[in-house]
Protein backbone atom coordinates (compact mmCIF):
# COMPACT_ATOMS: atom_id res chain seq x y z
CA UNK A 1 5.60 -23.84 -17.54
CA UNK A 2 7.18 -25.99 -14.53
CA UNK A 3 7.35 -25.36 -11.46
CA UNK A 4 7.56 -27.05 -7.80
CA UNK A 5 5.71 -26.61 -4.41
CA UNK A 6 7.56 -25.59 -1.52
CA UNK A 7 5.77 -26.35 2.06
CA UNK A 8 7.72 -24.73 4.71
CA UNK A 9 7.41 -25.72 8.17
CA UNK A 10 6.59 -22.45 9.45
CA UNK A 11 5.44 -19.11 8.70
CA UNK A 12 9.43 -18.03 9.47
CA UNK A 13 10.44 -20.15 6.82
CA UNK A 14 8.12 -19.08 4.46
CA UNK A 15 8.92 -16.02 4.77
CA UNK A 16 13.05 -16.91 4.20
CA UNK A 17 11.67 -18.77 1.42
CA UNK A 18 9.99 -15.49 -0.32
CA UNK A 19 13.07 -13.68 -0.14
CA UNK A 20 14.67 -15.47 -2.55
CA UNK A 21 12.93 -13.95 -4.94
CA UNK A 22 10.37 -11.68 -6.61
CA UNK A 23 6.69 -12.50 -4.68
CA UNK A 24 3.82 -11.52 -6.36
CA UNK A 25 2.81 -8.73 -4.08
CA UNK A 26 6.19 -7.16 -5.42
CA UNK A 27 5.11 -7.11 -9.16
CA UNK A 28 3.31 -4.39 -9.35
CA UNK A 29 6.13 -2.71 -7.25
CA UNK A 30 8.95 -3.35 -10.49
CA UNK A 31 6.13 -2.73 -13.18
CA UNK A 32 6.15 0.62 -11.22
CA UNK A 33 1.76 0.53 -10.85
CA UNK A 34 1.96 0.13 -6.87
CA UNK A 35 1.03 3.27 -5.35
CA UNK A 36 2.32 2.50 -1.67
CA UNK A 37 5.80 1.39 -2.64
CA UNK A 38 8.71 2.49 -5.55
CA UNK A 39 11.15 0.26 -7.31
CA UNK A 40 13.99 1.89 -5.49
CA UNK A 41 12.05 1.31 -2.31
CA UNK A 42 11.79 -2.22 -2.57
CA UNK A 43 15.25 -2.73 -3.77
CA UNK A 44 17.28 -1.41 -0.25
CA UNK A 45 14.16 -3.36 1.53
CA UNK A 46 15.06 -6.65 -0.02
CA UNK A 47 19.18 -5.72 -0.16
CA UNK A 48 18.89 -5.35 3.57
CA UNK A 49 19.28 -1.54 3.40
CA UNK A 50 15.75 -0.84 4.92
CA UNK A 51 13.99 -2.97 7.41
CA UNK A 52 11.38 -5.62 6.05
CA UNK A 53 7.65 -4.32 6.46
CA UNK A 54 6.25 -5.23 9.85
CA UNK A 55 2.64 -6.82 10.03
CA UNK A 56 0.44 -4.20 11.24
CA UNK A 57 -3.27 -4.14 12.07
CA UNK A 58 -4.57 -4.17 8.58
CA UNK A 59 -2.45 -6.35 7.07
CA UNK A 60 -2.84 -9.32 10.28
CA UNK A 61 -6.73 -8.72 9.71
CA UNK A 62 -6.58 -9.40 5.54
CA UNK A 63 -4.91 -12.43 6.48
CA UNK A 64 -7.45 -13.46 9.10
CA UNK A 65 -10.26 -12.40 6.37
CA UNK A 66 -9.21 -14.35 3.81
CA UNK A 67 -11.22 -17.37 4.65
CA UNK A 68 -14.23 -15.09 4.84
CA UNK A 69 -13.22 -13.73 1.08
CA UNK A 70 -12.90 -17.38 0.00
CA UNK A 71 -16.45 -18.26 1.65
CA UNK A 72 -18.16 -15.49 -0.04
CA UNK A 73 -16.46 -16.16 -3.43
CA UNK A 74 -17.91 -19.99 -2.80
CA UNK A 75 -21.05 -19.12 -2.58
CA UNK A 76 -21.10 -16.11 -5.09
CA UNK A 77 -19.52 -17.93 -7.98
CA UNK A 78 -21.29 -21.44 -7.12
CA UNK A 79 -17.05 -23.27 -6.89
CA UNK A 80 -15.49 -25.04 -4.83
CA UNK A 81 -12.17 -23.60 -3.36
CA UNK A 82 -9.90 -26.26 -2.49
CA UNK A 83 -9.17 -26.73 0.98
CA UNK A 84 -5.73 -27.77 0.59
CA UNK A 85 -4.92 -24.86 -0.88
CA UNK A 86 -4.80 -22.67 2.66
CA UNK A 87 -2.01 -21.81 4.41
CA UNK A 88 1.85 -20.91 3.71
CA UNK A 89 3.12 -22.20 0.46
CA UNK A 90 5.28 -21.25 -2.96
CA UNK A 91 5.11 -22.15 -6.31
CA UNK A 92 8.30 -21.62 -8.02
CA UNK A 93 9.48 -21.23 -11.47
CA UNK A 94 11.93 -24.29 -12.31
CA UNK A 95 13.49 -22.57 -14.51
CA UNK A 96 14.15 -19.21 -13.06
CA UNK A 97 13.88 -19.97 -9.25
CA UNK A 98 13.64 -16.16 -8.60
CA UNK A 99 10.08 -16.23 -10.10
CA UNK A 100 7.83 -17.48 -6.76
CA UNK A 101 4.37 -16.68 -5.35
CA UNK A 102 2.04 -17.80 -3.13
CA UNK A 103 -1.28 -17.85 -3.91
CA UNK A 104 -4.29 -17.07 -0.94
CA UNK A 105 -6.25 -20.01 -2.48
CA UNK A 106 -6.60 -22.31 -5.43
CA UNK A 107 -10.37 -23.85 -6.75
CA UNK A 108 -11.91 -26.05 -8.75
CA UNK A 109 -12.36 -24.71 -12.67
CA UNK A 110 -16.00 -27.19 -13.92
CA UNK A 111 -15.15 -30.44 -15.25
CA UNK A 112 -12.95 -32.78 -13.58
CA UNK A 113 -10.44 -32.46 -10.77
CA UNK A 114 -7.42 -31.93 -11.75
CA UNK A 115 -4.06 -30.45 -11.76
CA UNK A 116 -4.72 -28.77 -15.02
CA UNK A 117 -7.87 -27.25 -13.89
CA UNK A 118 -7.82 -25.67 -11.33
CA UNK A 119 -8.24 -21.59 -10.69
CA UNK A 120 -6.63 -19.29 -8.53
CA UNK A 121 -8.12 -17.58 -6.05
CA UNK A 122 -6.81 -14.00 -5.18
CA UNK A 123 -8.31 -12.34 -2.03
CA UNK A 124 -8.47 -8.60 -0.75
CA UNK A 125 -9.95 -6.56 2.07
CA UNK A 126 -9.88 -3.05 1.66
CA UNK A 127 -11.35 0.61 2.43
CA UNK A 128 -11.44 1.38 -0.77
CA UNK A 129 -14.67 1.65 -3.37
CA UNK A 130 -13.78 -1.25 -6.13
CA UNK A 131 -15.02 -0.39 -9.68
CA UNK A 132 -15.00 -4.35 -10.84
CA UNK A 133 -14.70 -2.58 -14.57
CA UNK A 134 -11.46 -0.77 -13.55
CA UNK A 135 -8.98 -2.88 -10.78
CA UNK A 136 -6.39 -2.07 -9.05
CA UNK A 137 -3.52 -2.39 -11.64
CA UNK A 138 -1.08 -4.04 -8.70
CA UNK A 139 -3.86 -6.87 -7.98
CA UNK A 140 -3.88 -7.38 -11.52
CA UNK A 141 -0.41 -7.76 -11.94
CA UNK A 142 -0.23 -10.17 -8.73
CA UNK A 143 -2.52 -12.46 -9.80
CA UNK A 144 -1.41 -12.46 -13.58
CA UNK A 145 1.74 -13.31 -12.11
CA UNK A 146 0.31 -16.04 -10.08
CA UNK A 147 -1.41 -17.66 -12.84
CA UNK A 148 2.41 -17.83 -14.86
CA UNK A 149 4.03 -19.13 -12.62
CA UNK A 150 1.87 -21.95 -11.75
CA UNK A 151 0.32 -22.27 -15.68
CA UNK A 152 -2.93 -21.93 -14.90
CA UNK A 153 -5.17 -20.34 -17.82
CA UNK A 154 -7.98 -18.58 -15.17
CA UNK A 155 -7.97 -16.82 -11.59
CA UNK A 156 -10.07 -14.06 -9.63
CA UNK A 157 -9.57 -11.46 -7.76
CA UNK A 158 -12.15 -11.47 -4.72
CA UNK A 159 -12.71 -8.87 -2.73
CA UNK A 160 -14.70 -7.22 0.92
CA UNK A 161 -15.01 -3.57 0.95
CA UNK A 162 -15.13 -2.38 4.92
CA UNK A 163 -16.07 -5.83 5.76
CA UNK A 164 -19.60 -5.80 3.95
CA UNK A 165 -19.94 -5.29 0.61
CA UNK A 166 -18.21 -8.18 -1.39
CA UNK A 167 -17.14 -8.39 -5.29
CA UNK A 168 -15.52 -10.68 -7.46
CA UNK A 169 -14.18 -10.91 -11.36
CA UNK A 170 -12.26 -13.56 -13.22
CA UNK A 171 -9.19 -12.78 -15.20
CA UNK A 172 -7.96 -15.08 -17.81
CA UNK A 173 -4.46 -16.04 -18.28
CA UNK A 174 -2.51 -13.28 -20.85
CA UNK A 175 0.52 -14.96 -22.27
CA UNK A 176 1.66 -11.94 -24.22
CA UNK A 177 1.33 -9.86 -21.09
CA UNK A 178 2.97 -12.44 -18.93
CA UNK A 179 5.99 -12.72 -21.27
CA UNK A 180 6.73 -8.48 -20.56
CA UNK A 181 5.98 -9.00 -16.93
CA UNK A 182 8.96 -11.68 -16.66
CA UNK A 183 11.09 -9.89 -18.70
CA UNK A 184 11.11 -6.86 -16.53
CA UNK A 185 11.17 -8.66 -13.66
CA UNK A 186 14.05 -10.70 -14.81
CA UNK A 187 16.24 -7.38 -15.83
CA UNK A 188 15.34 -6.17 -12.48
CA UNK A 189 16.46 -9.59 -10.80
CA UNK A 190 19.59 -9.38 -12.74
CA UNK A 191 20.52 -5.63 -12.59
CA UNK A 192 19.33 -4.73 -9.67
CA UNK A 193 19.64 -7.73 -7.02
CA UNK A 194 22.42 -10.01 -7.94
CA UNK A 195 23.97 -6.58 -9.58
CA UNK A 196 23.53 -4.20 -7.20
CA UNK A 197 22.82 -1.85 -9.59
CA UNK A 198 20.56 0.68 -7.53
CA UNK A 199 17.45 1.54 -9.20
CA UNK A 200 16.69 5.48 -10.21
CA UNK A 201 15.00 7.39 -7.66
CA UNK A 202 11.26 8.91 -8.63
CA UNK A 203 9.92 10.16 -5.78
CA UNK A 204 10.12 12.76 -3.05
CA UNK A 205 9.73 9.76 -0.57
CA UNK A 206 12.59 8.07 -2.30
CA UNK A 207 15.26 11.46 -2.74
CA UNK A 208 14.08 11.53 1.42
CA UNK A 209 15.10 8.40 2.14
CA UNK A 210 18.40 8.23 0.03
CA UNK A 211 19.14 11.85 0.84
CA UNK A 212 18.22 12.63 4.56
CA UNK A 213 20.03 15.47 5.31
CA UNK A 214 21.60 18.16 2.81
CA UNK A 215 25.19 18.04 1.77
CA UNK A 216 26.63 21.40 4.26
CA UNK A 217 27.68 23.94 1.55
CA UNK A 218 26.62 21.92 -1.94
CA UNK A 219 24.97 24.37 -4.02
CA UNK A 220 23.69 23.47 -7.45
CA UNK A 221 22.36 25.64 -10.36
CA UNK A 222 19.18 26.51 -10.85
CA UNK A 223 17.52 25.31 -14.71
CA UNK A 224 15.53 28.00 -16.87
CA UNK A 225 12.87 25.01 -16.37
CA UNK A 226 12.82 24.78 -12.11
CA UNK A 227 12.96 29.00 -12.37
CA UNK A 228 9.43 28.97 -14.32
CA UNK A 229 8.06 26.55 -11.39
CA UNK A 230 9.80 28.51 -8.79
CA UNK A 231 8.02 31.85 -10.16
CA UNK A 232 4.66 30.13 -10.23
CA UNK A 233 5.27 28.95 -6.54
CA UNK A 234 5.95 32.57 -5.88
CA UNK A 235 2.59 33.51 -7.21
CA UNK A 236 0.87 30.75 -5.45
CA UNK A 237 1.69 31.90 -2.23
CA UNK A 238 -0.30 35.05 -1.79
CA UNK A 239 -3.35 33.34 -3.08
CA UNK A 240 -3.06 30.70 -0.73
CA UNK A 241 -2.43 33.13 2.03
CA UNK A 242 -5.78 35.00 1.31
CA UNK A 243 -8.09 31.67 0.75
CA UNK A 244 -6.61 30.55 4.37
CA UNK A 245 -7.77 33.79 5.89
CA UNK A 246 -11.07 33.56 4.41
CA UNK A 247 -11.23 30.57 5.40
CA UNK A 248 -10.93 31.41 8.63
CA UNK A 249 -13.35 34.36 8.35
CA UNK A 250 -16.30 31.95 7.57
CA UNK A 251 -15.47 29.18 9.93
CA UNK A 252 -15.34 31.89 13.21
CA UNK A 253 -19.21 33.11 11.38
CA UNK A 254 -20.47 29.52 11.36
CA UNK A 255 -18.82 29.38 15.10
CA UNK A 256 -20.08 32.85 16.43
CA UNK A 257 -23.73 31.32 14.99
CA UNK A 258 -23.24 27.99 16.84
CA UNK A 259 -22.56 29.68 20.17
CA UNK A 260 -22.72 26.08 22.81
CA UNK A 261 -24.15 24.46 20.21
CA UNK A 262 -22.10 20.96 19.17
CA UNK A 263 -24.36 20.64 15.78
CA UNK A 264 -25.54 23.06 12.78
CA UNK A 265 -28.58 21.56 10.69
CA UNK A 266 -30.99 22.19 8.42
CA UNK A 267 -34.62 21.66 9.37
CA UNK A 268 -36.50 18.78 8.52
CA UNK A 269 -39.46 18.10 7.02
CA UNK A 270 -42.71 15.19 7.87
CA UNK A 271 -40.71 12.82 5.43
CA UNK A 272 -36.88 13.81 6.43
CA UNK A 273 -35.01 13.95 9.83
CA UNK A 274 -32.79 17.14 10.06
CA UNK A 275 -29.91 17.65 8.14
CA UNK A 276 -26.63 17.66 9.80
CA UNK A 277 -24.63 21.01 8.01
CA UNK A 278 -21.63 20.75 10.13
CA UNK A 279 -20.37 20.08 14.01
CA UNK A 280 -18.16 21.54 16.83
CA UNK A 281 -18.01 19.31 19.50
CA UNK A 282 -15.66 19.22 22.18
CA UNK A 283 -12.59 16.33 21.94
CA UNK A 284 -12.67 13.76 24.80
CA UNK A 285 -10.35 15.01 27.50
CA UNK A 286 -6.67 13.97 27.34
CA UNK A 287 -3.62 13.53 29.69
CA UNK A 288 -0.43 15.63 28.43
CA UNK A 289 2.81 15.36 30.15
CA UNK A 290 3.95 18.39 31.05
CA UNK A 291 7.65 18.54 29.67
CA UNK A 292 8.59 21.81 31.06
CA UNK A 293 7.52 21.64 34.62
CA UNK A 294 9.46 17.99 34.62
CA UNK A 295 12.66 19.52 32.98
CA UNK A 296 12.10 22.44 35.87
CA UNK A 297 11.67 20.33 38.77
CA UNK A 298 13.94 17.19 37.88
CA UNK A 299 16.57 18.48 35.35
CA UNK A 300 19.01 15.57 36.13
CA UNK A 301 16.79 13.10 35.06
CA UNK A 302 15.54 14.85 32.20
CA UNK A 303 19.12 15.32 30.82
CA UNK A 304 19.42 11.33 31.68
CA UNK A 305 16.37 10.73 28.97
CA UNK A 306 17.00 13.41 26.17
CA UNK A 307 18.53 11.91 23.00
CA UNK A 308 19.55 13.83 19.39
CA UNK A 309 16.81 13.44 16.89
CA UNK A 310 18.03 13.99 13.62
CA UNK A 311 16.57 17.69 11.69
CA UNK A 312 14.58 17.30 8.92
CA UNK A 313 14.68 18.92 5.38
CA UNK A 314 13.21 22.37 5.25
CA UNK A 315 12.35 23.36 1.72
CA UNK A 316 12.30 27.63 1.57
CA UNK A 317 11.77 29.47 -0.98
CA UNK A 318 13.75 33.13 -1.11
C-alpha cells in the first residue's frame, strides 16, 4: 500500500484537498452505518447540490479537544504520540487518488522509530455513553480506513465523554475487511461521483429533501401492503388520543398538589437528603416582539420586511 503526504498551506486548502475524494469521516456515510448522514445525502453535498456542513460549536470544540484526547491517551496507554503528526494533512492512496484521510494523530508502536511502526491515533469527544466492547460502527470504519490507506497494521480510537470520563481501545488492521470497504467505496466513487448516478433515497429526511413540495394533482395508488399500515395508524390514533388526556389528568393532580411550590420530593431520611420527584418552576422571563401591534401601527414597513416562506408537507390521514 503507497501512498503520499499532502501538507497544505492552509486549513482552506485542506479542505479543497479533501474534496477530491472520499475522507474518512465519509466511510461510514457509503457503508450506510452513520446515523447523522445518508448516502444520498452526502452525494448532492459533495456534487455541489447541498451546501458543505458548516463548523458549529461542537464540532470547533472536538477539534480544540483533540490535544486533550491525545494527552490522556499518552498517559493512559504509556506511548508516545508523535508531535509531528498535528495539524492539517492527507494521506492519499497512489493508486486510487480518491482514497484520502487525515488522521487526528499518529504514535509510536514499541520498538524502534519508524515509518513502519507507527499507530494511528483516532480522537472523539462526545455526549454519548461509550461501551469500549461495542463502538460506534462509523468510528470504526474511519479509522479502519485510516489504517489502509496509510498501511499501518494498528490504531485506536480515543475518546472524552462530556469532557471527563476518558476511554480508549486499539483496533488492529483487517485486510479482508479493508478490501470490501474499498470496493464499495470505489463503486460509489465511480457510479455515483464521476457518474452522476444519484444514489437511492432511504429516508424520510432524504424523500424531504429531494421532494420538498408535492407534485399539484399527482395521485398514486395505494398497495394492499401501505393499506394494512394505514389501518393500524387508524387504530393508533384513538389510543394515543386517550393516553394524552390522561396524561394530562395526572400532570394538573401533581400541579393542583404543588400549589406555589417549584419542587415535589420525597422525604429524607438521617442517611439521605430528600428526593427530588419532579419540578414546576417558572422559565426566566423573555422579550417577545409583538408582531401584530407592529403590523397595526407600521403596516408599510411591515409589508417592506415580509418575504414567502415556502409550505411544508402535511401528511393527513382520511
Amino acid at each position: 500500500m503507497a501512498f503520499q503526504i499532502i501538507r497544505p498551506a492552509d486549513r482552506q486548502g485542506w479542505l479543497a484537498q479533501r474534496e477530491k475524494g472520499i475522507g474518512s469521516s465519509e466511510v461510514g456515510t457509503i457503508l450506510g452505518v452513520n446515523p447523522w448522514e445518508t448516502p444520498y445525502q452526502l452525494w448532492r453535498r459533495k456534487k455541489g447540490l447541498s451546501s458543505r456542513v458548516e463548523e458549529n460549536e461542537a464540532m470547533r470544540a472536538g477539534h480544540i479537544l483533540e490535544s486533550a484526547v491525545a494527552t490522556y491517551f499518552e498517559q493512559e496507554s504509556g506511548r508516545q504520540v508523535i508531535k509531528a503528526s498535528e495539524g492539517d494533512w492527507l494521506a492519499v492512496d497512489t493508486e486510487r487518488d480518491f482514497l484520502r484521510v487525515s488522521p487526528d494523530r499518529t504514535y509510536w508502536l514499541e520498538g524502534k522509530h519508524s515509518n513502519d511502526n507507527k499507530g494511528i491515533l483516532e480522537c472523539k469527544t462526545t455526549q454519548m455513553d461509550i461501551d469500549d466492547t461495542d463502538l460506534p460502527k462509523y468510528w470504526f470504519c474511519q479509522l479502519m480506513y485510516q489504517l489502509g490507506v496509510m498501511g499501518y497494521r494498528q490504531g485506536s480510537l480515543a475518546w472524552l465523554i462530556r469532557g471527563r470520563k476518558f476511554g480508549y481501545r486499539d483496533i488492529n488492521f483487517d485486510a479482508d475487511f479493508y478490501a470490501y470497504m474499498v470496493e464499495q467505496l470505489e463503486k460509489f466513487w465511480r457510479d455515483c461521483i464521476v457518474g452522476d448516478q444519484e444514489p437511492p433515497v432511504t429516508t424520510i429526511e432524504d424523500i424531504q429533501i429531494k421532494f420538498p413540495r408535492s407534485t399539484t394533482g399527482k395521485t398514486v395508488e395505494v398497495t394492499e401492503e401501505l393499506m394494512d399500515d394505514l389501518n393500524i395508524l387508524k387504530s393508533i390514533k384513538p389510543q394515543l388520543d386517550e393516553l394524552t388526556r390522561q396524561k394530562k389528568e395526572i400532570e394538573d393532580r401533581v400541579k393542583t398538589f404543588m400549589a406555589d411550590a417549584d419542587t415535589l420530593c420525597m422525604a429524607g431520611t438521617k442517611e439521605h437528603n430528600p428526593i427530588v420527584i419532579a419540578t414546576w418552576k417558572t422559565a426566566k422571563d423573555s422579550t417577545k416582539f409583538n408582531e401584530k401591534l407592529f403590523a397595526a401601527e407600521r403596516p408599510e414597513l411591515y409589508a417592506e420586511y415580509q418575504r414567502t416562506m415556502a409550505g411544508s408537507r402535511r401528511f393527513i390521514i382520511k
